[in-house]
N, C-alpha and C. Protein backbone atom coordinates (compact mmCIF):
# COMPACT_ATOMS: atom_id res chain seq x y z
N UNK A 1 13.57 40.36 5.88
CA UNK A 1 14.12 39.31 5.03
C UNK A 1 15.33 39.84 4.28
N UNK A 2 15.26 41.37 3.99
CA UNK A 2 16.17 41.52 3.14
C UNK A 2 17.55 41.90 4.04
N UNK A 3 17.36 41.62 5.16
CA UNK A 3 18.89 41.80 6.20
C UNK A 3 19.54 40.45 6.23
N UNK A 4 18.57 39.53 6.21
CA UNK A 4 18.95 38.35 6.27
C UNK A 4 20.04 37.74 4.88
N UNK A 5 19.01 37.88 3.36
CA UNK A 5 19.32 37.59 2.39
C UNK A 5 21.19 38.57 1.56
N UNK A 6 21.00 39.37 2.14
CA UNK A 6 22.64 40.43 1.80
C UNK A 6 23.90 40.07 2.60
N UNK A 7 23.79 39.44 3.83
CA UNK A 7 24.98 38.77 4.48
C UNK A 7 25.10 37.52 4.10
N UNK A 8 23.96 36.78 3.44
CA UNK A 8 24.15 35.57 2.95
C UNK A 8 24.73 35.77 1.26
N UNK A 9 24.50 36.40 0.88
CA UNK A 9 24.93 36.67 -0.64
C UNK A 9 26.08 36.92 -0.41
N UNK A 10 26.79 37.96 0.50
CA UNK A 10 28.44 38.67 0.28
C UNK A 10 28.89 37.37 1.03
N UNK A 11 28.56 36.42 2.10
CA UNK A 11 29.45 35.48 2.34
C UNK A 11 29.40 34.28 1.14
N UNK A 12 28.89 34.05 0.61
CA UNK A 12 28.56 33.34 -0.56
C UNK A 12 29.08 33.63 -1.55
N UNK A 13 29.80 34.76 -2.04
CA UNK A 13 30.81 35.66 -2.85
C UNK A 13 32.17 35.39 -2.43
N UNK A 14 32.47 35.74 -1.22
CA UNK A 14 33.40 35.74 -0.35
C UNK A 14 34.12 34.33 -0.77
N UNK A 15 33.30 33.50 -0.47
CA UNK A 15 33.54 32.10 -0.38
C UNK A 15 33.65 31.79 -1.70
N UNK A 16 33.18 31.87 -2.75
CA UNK A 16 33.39 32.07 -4.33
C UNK A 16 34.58 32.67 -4.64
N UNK A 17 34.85 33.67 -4.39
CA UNK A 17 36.20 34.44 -5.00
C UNK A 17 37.24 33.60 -3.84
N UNK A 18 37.17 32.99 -2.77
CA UNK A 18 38.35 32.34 -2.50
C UNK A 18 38.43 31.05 -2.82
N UNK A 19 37.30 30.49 -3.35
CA UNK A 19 38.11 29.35 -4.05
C UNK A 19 38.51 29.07 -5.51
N UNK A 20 38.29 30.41 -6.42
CA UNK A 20 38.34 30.26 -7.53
C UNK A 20 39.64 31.30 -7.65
N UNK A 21 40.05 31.87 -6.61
CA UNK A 21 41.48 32.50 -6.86
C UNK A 21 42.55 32.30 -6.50
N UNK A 22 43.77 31.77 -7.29
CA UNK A 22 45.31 31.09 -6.44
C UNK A 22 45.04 29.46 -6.54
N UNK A 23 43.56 29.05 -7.26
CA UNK A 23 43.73 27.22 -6.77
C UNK A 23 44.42 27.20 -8.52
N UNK A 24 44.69 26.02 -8.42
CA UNK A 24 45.40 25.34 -9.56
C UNK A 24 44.15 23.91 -9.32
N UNK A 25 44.01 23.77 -11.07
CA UNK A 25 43.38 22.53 -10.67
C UNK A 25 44.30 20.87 -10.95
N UNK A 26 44.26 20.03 -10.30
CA UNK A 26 45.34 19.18 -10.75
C UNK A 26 45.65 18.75 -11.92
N UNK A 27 46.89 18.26 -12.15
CA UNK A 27 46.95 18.03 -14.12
C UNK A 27 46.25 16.95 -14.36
N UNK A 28 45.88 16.59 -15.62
CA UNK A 28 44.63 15.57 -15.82
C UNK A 28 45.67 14.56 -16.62
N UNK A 29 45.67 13.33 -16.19
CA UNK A 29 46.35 12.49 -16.20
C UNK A 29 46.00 11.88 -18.55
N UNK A 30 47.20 11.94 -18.86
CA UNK A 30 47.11 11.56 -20.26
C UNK A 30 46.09 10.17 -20.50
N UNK A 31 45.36 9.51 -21.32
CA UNK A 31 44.80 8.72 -21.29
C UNK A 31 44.94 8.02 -22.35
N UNK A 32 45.22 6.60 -22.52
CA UNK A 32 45.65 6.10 -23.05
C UNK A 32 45.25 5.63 -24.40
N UNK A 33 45.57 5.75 -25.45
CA UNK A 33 44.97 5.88 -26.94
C UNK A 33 44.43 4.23 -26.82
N UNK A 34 43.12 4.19 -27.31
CA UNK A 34 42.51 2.63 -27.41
C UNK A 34 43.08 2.09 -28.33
N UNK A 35 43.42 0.99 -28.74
CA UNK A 35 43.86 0.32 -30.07
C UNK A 35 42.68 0.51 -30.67
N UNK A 36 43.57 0.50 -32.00
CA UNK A 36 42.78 0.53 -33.15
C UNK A 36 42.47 -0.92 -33.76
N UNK A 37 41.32 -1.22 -34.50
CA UNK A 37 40.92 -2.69 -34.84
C UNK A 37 42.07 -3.35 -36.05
N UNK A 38 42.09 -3.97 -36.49
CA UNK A 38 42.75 -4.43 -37.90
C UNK A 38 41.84 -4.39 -39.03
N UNK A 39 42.54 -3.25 -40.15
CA UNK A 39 41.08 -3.37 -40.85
C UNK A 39 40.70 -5.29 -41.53
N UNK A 40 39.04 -5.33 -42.00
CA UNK A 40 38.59 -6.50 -42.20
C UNK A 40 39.08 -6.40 -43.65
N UNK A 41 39.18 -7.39 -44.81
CA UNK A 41 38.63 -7.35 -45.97
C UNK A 41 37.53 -7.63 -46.17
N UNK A 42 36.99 -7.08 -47.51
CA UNK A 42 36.12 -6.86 -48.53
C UNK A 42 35.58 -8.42 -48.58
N UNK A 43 34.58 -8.66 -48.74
CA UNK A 43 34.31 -9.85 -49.20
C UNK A 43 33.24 -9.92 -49.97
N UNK A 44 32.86 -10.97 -51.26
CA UNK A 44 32.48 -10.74 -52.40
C UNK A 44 31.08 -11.55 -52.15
N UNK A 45 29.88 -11.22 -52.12
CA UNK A 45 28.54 -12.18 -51.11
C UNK A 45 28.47 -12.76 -52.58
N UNK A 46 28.40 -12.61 -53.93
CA UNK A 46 27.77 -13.14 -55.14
C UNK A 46 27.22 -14.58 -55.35
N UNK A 47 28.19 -14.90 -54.73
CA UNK A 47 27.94 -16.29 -54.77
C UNK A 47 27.00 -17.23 -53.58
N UNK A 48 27.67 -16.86 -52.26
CA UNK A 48 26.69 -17.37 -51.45
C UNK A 48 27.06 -16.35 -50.21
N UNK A 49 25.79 -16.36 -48.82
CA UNK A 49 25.45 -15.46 -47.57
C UNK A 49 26.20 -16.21 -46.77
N UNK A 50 26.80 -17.76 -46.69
CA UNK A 50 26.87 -18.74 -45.95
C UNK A 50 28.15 -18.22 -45.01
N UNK A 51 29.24 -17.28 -46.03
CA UNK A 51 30.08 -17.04 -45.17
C UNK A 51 30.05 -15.83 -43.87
N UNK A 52 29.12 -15.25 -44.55
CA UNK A 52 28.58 -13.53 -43.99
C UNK A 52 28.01 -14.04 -42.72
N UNK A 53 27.21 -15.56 -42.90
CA UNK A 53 26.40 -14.94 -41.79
C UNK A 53 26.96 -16.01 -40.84
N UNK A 54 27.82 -17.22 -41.02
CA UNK A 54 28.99 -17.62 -39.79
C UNK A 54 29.80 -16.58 -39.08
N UNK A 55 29.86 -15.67 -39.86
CA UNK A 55 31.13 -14.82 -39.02
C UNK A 55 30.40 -13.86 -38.33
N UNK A 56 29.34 -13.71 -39.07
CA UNK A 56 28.41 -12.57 -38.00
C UNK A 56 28.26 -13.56 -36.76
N UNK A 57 27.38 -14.55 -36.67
CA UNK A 57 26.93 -15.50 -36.04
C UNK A 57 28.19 -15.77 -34.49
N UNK A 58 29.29 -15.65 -35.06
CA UNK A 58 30.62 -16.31 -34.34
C UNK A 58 30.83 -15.10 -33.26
N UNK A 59 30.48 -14.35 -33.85
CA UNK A 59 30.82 -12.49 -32.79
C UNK A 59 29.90 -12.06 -32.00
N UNK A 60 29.16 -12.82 -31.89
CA UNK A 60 27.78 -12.68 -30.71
C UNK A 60 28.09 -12.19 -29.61
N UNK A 61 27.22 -11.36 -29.21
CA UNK A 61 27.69 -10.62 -27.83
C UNK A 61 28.37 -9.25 -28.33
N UNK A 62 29.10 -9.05 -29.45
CA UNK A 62 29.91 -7.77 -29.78
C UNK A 62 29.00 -6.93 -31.18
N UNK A 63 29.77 -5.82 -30.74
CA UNK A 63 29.37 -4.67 -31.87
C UNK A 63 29.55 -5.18 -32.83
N UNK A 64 28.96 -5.64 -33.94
CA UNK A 64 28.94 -5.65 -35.41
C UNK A 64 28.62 -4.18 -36.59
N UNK A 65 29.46 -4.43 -37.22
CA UNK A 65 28.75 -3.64 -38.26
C UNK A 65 28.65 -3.84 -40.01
N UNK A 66 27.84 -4.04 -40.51
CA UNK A 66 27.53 -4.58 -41.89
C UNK A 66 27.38 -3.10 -42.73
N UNK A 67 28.15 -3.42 -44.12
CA UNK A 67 28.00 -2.62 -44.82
C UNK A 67 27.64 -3.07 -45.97
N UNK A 68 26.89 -2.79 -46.83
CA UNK A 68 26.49 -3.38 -48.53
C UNK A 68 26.37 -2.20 -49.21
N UNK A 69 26.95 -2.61 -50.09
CA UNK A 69 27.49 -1.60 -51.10
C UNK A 69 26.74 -2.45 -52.38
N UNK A 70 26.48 -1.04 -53.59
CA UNK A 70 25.79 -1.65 -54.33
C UNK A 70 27.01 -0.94 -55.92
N UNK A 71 26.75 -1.80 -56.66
CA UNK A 71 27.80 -1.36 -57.66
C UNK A 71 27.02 -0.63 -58.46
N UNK A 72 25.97 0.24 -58.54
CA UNK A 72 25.70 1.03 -59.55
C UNK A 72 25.46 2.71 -58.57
């Protein structure tokens, strides 16, 4: 076994050191910056949810994200 396993290792080397020496790998093509969103404003819930939760409601299907902030 072990005559077998030593010509398979040095061609397996062989074959390793020639493709990892002299290649260039191709240039990686620039990719294009995603737009950025528009930021939202602030909006003030105190009074009523009615507007919060139409606009959530209206974006269905997409990433939302809610933030509440507390003033103390």
């Amino acid at each position: 076994m072990n005559r077998l396993v030593a010509p398979l290792a040095l061609a397996m080397l062989a074959a390793l050191a020639a493709c990892s020496s002299d290649t260039t790998s191709p240039p990686v093509p620039a990719q294009a910056a995603a737009p950025t969103p528009a930021p939202v404003a602030q909006t003030d819930l105190a009074a009523s949810l009615e507007a919060l939760k139409a606009d959530f409601n209206a974006h269905r299907g997409e990433a939302r994200f809610l933030t509440l902030l507390s003033p103390s």
